[in-house]
N, C-alpha and C. Protein backbone atom coordinates (compact mmCIF):
# COMPACT_ATOMS: atom_id res chain seq x y z
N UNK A 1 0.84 -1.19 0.00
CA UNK A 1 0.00 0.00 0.00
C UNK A 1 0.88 1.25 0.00
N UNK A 2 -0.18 2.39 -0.27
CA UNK A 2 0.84 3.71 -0.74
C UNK A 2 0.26 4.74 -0.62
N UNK A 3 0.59 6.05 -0.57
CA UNK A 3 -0.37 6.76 -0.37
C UNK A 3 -0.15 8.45 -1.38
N UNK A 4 -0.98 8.47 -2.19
CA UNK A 4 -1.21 9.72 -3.11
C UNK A 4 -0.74 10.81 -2.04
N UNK A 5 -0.35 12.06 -2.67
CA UNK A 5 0.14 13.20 -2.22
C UNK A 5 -1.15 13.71 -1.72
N UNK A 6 -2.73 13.56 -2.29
CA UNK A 6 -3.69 14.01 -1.48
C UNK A 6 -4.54 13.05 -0.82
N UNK A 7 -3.53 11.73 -0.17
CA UNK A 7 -3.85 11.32 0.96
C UNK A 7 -4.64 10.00 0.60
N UNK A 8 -4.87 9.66 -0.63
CA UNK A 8 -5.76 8.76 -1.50
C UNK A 8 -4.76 6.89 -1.55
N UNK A 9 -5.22 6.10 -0.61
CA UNK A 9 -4.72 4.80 -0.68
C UNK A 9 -4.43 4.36 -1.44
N UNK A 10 -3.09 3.72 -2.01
CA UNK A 10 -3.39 2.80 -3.13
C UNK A 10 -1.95 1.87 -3.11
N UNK A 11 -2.10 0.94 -4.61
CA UNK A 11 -1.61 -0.18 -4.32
C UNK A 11 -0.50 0.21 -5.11
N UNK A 12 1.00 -0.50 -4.22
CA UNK A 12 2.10 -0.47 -5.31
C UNK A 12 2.51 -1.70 -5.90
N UNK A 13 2.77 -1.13 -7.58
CA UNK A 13 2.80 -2.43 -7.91
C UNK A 13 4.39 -2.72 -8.28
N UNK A 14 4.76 -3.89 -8.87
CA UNK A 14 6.47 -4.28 -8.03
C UNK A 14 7.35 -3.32 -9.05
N UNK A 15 6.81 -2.31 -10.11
CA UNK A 15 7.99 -1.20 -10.23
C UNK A 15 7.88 0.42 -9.34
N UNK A 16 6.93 -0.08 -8.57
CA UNK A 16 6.91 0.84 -7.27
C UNK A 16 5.73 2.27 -7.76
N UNK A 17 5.37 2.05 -8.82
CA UNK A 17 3.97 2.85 -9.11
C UNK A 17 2.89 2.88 -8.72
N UNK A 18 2.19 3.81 -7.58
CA UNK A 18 1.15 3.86 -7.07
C UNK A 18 0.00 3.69 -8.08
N UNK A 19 -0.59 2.55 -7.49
CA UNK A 19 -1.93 2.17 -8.64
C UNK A 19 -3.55 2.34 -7.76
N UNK A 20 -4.40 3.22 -8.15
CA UNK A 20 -5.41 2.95 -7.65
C UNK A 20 -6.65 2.52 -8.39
N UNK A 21 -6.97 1.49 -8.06
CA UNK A 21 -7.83 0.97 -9.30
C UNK A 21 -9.51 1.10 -8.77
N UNK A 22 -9.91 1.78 -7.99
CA UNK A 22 -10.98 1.71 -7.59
C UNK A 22 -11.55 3.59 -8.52
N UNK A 23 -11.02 4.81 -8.00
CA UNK A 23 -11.36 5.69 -8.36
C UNK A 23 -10.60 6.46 -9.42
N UNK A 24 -10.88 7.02 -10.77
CA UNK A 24 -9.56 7.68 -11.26
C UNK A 24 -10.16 9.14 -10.85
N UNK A 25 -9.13 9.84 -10.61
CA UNK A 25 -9.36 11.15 -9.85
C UNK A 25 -8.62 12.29 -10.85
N UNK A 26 -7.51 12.05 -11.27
CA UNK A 26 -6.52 13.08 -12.26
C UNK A 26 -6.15 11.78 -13.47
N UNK A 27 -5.55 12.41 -14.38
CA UNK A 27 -5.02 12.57 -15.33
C UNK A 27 -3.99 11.50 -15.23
N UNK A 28 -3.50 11.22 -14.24
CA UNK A 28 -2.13 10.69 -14.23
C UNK A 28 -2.77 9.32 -13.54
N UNK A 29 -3.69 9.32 -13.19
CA UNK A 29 -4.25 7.84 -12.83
C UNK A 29 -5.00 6.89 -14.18
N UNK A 30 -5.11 7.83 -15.06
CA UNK A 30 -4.87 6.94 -16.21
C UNK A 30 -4.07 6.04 -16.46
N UNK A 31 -4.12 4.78 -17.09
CA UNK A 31 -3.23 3.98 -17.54
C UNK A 31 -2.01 4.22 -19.00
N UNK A 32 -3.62 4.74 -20.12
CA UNK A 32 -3.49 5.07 -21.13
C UNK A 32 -2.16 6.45 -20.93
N UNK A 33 -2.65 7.50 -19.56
CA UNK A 33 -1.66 8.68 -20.08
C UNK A 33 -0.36 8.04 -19.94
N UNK A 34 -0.36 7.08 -18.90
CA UNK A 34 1.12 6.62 -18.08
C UNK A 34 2.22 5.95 -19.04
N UNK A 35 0.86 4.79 -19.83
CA UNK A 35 1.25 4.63 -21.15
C UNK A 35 2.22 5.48 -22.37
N UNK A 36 1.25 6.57 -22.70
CA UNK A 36 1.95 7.51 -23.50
C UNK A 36 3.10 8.20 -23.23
N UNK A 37 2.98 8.72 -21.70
CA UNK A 37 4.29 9.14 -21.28
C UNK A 37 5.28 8.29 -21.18
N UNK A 38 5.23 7.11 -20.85
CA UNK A 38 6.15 6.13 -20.99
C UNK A 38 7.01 5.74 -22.66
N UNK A 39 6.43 5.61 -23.50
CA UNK A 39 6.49 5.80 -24.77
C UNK A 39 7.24 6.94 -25.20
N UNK A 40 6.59 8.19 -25.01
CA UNK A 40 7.53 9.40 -25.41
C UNK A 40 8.59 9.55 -24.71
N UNK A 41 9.10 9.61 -23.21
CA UNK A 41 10.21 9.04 -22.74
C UNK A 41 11.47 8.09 -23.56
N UNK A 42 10.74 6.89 -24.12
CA UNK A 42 11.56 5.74 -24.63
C UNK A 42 12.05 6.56 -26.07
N UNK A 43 11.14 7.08 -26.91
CA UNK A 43 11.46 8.13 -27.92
C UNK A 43 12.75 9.23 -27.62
N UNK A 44 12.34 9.85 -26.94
CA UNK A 44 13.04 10.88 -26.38
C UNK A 44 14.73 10.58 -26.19
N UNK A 45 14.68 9.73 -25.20
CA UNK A 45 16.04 8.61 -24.97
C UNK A 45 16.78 8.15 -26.02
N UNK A 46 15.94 7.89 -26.90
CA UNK A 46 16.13 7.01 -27.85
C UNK A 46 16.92 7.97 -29.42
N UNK A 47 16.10 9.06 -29.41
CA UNK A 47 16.45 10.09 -30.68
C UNK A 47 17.57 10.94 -29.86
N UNK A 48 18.22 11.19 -28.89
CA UNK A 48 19.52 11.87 -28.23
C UNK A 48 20.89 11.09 -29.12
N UNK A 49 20.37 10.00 -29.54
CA UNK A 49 21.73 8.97 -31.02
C UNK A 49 21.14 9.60 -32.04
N UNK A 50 20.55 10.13 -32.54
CA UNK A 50 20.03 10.46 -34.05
C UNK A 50 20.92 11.55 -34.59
N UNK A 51 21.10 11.08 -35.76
CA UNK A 51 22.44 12.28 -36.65
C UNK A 51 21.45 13.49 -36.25
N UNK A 52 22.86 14.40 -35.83
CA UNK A 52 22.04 15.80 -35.32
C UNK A 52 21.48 16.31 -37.50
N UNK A 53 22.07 16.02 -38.22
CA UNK A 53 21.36 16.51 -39.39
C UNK A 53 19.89 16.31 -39.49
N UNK A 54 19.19 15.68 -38.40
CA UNK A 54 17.84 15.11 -38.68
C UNK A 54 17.30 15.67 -37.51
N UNK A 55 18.33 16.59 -36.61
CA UNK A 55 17.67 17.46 -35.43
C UNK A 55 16.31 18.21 -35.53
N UNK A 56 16.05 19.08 -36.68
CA UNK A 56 15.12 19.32 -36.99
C UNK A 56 13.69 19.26 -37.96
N UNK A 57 14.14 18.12 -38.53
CA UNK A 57 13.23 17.34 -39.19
C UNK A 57 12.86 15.64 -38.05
N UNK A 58 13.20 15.20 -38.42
CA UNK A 58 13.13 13.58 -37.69
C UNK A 58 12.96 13.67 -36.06
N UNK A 59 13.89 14.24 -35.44
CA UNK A 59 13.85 13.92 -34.01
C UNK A 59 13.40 14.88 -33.51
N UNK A 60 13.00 16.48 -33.53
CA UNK A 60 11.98 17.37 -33.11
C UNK A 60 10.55 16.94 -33.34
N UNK A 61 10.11 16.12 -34.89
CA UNK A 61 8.89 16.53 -34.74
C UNK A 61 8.44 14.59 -34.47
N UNK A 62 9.01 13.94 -34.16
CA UNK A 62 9.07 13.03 -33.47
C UNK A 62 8.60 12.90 -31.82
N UNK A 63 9.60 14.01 -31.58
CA UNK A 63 9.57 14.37 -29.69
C UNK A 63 8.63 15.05 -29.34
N UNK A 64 8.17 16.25 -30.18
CA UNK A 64 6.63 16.65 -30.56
C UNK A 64 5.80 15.92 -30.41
N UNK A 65 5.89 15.13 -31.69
CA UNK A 65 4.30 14.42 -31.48
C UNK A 65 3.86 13.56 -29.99
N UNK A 66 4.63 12.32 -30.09
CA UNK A 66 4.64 11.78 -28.94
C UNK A 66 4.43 12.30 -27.37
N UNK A 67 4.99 13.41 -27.16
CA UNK A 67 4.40 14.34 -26.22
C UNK A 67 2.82 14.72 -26.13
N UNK A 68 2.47 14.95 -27.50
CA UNK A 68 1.41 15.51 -27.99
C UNK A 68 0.64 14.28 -27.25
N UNK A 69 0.62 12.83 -27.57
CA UNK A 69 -0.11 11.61 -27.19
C UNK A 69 -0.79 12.39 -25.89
N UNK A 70 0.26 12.17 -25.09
CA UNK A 70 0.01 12.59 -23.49
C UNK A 70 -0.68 13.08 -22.79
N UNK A 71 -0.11 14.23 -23.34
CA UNK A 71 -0.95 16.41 -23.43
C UNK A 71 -2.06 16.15 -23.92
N UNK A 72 -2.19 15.69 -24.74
CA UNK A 72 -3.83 15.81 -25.31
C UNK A 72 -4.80 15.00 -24.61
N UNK A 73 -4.36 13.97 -23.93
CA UNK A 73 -4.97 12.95 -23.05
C UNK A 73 -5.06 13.70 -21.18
N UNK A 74 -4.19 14.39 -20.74
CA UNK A 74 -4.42 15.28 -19.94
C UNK A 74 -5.73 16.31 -20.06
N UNK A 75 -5.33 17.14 -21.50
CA UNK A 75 -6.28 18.00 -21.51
C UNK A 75 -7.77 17.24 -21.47
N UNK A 76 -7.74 16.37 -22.35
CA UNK A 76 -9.30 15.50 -22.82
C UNK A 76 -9.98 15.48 -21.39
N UNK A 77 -8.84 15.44 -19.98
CA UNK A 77 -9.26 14.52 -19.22
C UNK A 77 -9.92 15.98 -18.06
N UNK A 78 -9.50 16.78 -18.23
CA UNK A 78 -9.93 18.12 -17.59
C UNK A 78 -11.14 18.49 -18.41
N UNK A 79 -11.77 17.93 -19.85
CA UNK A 79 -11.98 18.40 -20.50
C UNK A 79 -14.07 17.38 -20.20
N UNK A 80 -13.66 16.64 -19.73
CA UNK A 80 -14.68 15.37 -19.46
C UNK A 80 -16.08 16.06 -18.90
N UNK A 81 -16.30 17.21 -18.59
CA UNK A 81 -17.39 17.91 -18.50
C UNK A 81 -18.39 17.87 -19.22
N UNK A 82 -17.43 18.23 -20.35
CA UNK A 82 -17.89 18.52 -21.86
C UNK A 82 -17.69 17.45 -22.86
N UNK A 83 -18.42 16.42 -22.86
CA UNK A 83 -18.34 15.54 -24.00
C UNK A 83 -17.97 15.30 -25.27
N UNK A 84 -18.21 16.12 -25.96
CA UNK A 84 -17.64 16.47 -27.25
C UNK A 84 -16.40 16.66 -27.16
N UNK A 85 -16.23 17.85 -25.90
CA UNK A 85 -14.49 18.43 -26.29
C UNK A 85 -13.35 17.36 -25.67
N UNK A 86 -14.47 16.68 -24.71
CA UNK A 86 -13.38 15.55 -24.35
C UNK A 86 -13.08 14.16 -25.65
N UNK A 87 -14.31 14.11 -26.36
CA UNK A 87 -13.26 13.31 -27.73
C UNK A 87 -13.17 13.93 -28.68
N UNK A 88 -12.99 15.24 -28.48
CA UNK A 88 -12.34 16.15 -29.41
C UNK A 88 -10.92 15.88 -29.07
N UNK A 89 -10.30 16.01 -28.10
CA UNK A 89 -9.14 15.95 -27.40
C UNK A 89 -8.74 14.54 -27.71
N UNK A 90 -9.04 13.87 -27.54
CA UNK A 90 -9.13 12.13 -27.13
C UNK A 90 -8.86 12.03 -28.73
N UNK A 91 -9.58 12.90 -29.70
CA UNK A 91 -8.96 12.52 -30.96
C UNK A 91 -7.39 12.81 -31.47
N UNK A 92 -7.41 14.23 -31.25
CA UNK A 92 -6.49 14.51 -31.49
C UNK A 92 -5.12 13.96 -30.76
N UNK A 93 -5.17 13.26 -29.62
CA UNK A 93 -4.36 12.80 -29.23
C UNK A 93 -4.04 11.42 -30.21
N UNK A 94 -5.34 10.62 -30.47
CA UNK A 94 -5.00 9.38 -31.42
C UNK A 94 -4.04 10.16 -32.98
N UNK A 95 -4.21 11.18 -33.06
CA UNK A 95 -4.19 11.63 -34.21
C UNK A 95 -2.46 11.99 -34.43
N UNK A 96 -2.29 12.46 -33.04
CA UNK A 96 -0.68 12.54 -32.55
C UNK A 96 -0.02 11.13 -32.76
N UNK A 97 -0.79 10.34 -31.70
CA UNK A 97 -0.16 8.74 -32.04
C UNK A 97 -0.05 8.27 -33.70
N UNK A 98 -0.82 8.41 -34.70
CA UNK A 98 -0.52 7.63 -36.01
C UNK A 98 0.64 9.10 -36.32
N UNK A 99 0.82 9.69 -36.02
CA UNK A 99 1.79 10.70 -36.82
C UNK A 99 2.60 10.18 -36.11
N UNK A 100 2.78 9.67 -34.74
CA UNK A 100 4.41 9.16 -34.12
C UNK A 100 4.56 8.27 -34.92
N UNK A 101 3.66 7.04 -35.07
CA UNK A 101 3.83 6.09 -35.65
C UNK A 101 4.57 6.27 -37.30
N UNK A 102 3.88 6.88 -37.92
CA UNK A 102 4.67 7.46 -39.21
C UNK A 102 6.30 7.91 -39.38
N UNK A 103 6.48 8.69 -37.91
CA UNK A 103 7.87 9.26 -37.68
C UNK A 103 8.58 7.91 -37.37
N UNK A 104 8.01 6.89 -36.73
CA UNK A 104 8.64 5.69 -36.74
C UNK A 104 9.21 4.81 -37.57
N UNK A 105 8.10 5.11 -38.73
CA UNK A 105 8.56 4.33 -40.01
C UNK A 105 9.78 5.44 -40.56
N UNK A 106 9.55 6.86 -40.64
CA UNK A 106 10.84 6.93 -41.20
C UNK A 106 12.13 6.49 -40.12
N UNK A 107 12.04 6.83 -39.01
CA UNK A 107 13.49 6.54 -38.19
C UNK A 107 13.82 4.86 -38.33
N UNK A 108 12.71 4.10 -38.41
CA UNK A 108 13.37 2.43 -38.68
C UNK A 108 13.99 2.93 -40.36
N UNK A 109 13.54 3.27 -41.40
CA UNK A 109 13.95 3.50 -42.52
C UNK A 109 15.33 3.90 -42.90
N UNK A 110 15.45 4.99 -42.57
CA UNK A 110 16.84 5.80 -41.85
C UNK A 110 18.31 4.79 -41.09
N UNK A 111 17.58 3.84 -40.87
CA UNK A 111 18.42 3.18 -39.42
C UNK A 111 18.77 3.79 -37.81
N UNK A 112 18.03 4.71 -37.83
CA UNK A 112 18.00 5.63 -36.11
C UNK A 112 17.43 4.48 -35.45
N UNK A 113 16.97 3.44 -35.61
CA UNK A 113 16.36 2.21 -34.69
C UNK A 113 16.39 1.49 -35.56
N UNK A 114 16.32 -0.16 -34.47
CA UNK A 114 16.29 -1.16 -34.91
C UNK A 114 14.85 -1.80 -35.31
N UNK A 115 14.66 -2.91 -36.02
CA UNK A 115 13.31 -3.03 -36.56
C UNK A 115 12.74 -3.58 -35.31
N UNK A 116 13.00 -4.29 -34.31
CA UNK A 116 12.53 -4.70 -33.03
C UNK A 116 12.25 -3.60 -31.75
N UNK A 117 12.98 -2.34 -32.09
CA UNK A 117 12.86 -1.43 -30.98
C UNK A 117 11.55 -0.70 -32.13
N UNK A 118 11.52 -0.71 -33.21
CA UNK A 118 10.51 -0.03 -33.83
C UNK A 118 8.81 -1.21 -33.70
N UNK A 119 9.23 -2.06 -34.03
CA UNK A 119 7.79 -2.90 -33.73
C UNK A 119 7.51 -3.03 -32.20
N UNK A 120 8.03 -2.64 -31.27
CA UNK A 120 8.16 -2.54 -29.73
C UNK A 120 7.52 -1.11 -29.81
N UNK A 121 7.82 -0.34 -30.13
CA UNK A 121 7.40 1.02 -29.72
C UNK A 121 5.73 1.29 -30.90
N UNK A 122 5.74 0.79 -32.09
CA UNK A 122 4.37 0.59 -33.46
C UNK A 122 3.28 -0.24 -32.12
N UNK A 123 3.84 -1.32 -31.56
CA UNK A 123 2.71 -2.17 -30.86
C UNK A 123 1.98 -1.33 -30.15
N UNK A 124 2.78 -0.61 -28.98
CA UNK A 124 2.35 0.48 -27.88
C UNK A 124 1.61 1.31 -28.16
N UNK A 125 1.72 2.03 -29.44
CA UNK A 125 1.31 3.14 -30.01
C UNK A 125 0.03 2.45 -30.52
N UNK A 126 -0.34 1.35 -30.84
CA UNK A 126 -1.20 0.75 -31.40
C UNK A 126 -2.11 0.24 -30.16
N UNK A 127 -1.98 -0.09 -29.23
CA UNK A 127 -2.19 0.04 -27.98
C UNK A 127 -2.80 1.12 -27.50
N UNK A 128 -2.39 2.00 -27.31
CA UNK A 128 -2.60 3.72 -26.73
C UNK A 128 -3.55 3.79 -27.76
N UNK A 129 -3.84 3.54 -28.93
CA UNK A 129 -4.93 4.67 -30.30
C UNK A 129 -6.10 3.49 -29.44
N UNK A 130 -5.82 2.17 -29.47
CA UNK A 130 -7.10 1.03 -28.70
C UNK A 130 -7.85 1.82 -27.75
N UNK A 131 -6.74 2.31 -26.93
CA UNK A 131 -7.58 2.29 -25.70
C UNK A 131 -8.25 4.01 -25.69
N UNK A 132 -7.68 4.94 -26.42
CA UNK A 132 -8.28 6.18 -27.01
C UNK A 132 -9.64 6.11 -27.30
N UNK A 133 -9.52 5.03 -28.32
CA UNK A 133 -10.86 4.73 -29.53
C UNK A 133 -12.26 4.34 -28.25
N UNK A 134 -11.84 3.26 -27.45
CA UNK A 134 -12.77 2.49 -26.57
C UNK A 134 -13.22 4.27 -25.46
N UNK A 135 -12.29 4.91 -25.27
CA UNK A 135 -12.51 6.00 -24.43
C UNK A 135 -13.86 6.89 -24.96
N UNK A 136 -13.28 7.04 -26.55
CA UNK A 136 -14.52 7.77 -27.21
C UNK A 136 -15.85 7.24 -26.99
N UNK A 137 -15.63 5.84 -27.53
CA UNK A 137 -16.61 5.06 -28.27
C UNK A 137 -17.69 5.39 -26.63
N UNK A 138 -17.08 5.13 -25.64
CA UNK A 138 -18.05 5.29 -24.57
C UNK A 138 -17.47 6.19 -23.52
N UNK A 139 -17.92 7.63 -24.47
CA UNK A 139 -17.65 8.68 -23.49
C UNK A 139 -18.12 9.17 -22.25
N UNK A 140 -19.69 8.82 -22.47
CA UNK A 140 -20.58 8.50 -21.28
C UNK A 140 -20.00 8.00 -20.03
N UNK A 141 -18.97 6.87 -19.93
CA UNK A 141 -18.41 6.32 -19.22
C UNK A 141 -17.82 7.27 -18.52
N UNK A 142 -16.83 8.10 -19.02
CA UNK A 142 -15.90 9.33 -18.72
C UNK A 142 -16.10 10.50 -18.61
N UNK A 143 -17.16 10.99 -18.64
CA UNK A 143 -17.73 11.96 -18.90
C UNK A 143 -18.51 12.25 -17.39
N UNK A 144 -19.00 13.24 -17.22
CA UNK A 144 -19.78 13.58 -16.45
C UNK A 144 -19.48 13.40 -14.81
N UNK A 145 -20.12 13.35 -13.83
CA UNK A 145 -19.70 12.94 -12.46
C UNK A 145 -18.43 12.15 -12.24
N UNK A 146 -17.34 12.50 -10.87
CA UNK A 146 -16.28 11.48 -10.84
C UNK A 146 -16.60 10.10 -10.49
N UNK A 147 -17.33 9.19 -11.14
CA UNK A 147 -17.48 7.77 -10.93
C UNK A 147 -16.67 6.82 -11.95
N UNK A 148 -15.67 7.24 -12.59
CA UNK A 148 -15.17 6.27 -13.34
C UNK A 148 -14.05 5.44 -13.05
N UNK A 149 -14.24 3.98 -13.08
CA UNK A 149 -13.35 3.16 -12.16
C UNK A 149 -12.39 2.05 -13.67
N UNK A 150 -11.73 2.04 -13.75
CA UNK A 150 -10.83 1.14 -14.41
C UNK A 150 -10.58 0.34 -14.58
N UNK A 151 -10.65 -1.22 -14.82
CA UNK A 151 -10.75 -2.14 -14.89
C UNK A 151 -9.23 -2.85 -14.90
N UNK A 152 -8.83 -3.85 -14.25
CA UNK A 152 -7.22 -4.41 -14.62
C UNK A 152 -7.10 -4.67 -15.83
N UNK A 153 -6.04 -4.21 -16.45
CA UNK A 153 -5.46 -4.42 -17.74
C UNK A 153 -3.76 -4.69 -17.34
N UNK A 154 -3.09 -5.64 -17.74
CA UNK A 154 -1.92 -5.48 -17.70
C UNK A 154 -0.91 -4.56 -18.73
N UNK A 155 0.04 -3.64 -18.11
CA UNK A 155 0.43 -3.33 -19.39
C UNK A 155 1.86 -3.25 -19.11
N UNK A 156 2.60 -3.84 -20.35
CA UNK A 156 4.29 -4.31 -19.97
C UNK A 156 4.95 -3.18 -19.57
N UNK A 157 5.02 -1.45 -19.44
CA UNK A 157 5.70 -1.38 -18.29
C UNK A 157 5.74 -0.49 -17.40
N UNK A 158 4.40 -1.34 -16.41
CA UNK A 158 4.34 -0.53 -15.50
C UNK A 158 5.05 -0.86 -14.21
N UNK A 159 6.12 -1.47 -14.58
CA UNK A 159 7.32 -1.51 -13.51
C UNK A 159 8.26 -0.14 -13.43
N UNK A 160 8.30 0.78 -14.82
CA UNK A 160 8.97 1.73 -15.14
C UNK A 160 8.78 3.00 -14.29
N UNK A 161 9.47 3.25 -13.19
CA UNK A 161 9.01 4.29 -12.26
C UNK A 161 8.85 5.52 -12.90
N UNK A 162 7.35 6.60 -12.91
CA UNK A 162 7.50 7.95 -13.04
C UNK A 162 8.13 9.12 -12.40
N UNK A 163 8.42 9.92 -12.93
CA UNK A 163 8.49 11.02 -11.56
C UNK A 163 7.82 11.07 -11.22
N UNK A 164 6.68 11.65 -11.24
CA UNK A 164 5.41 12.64 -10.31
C UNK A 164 5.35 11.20 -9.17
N UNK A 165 6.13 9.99 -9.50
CA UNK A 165 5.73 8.78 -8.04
C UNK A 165 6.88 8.68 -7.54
N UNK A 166 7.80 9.33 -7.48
CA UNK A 166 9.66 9.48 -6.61
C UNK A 166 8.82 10.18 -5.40
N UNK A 167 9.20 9.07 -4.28
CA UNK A 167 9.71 9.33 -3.24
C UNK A 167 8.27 8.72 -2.32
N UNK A 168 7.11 7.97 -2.99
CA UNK A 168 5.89 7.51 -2.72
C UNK A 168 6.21 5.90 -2.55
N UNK A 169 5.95 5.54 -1.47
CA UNK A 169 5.75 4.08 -1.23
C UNK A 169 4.89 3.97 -0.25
């Protein structure tokens, strides 16, 4: 057990990430955002090897988008009042993900990654647009009063500690 900065119980799981699966309350109790941020991270890390000649083509609008996943899934999620604007948001975030995905195909193309770190990172991203799409499809769910509870999903890596969870056990 663990306890949120505003005092909210929850479970750690063995990469030490506070999980609460009963209430989602913010943004960051998403799976999906933890997801995306995790992803753009691995990007990020990953394009710091990329010929700086591709600094501003390839690995800016790469680090862009992928961010974008995130951000737009934050905003959607402040945004849940309002139905529409929350899969307005919720789109445009999927919309970020197939453009990472695209930047992917050129960097496997290129050789900036390997075809296994690229079908590793295409799966995720394919993953994240899933669980976007299901968000829309039943916005009702997300929308309106804080009653929306989460269901277990495993996802490979949520052993990967965040910041915003340093120094929480």
């Amino acid at each position: 057990m663990g306890v949120w900065a505003d005092g909210r119980v929850a479970q750690v799981s063995s990469g030490g990430l506070l999980v609460d699966k009963t209430m989602v309350q913010h943004f960051r109790d998403l799976r999906v955002y933890r997801e995306a941020f995790l992803a753009a991270r691995e990007i990020y890390r990953l394009s710091k090897t990329w010929p700086t000649e591709e600094r501003y083509a390839l690995t800016d609008q790469i680090r862009r988008s992928s961010r974008s996943v995130a951000t737009n899934i934050a905003e959607a999620w402040r945004k849940r009042r309002y139905p529409n604007h929350f899969v307005s948001k919720l789109s445009d975030g999927d919309a970020e993900a197939a453009e990472t995905q695209s930047w992917l195909d050129f960097a496997v193309d290129y050789g900036c990654i390997t075809h296994a770190t690229y079908t590793d990172l295409d799966d995720r991203y394919d993953k994240i647009q899933g669980s976007l799409v299901t968000m829309m499809t039943n916005k009702n769910r997300w929308c309106g009063p804080s009653q929306v509870r989460e269901t277990d999903a495993d996802y490979d890596d949520e052993t990967t500690p965040l910041p915003w969870t340093a120094g929480r056990a």
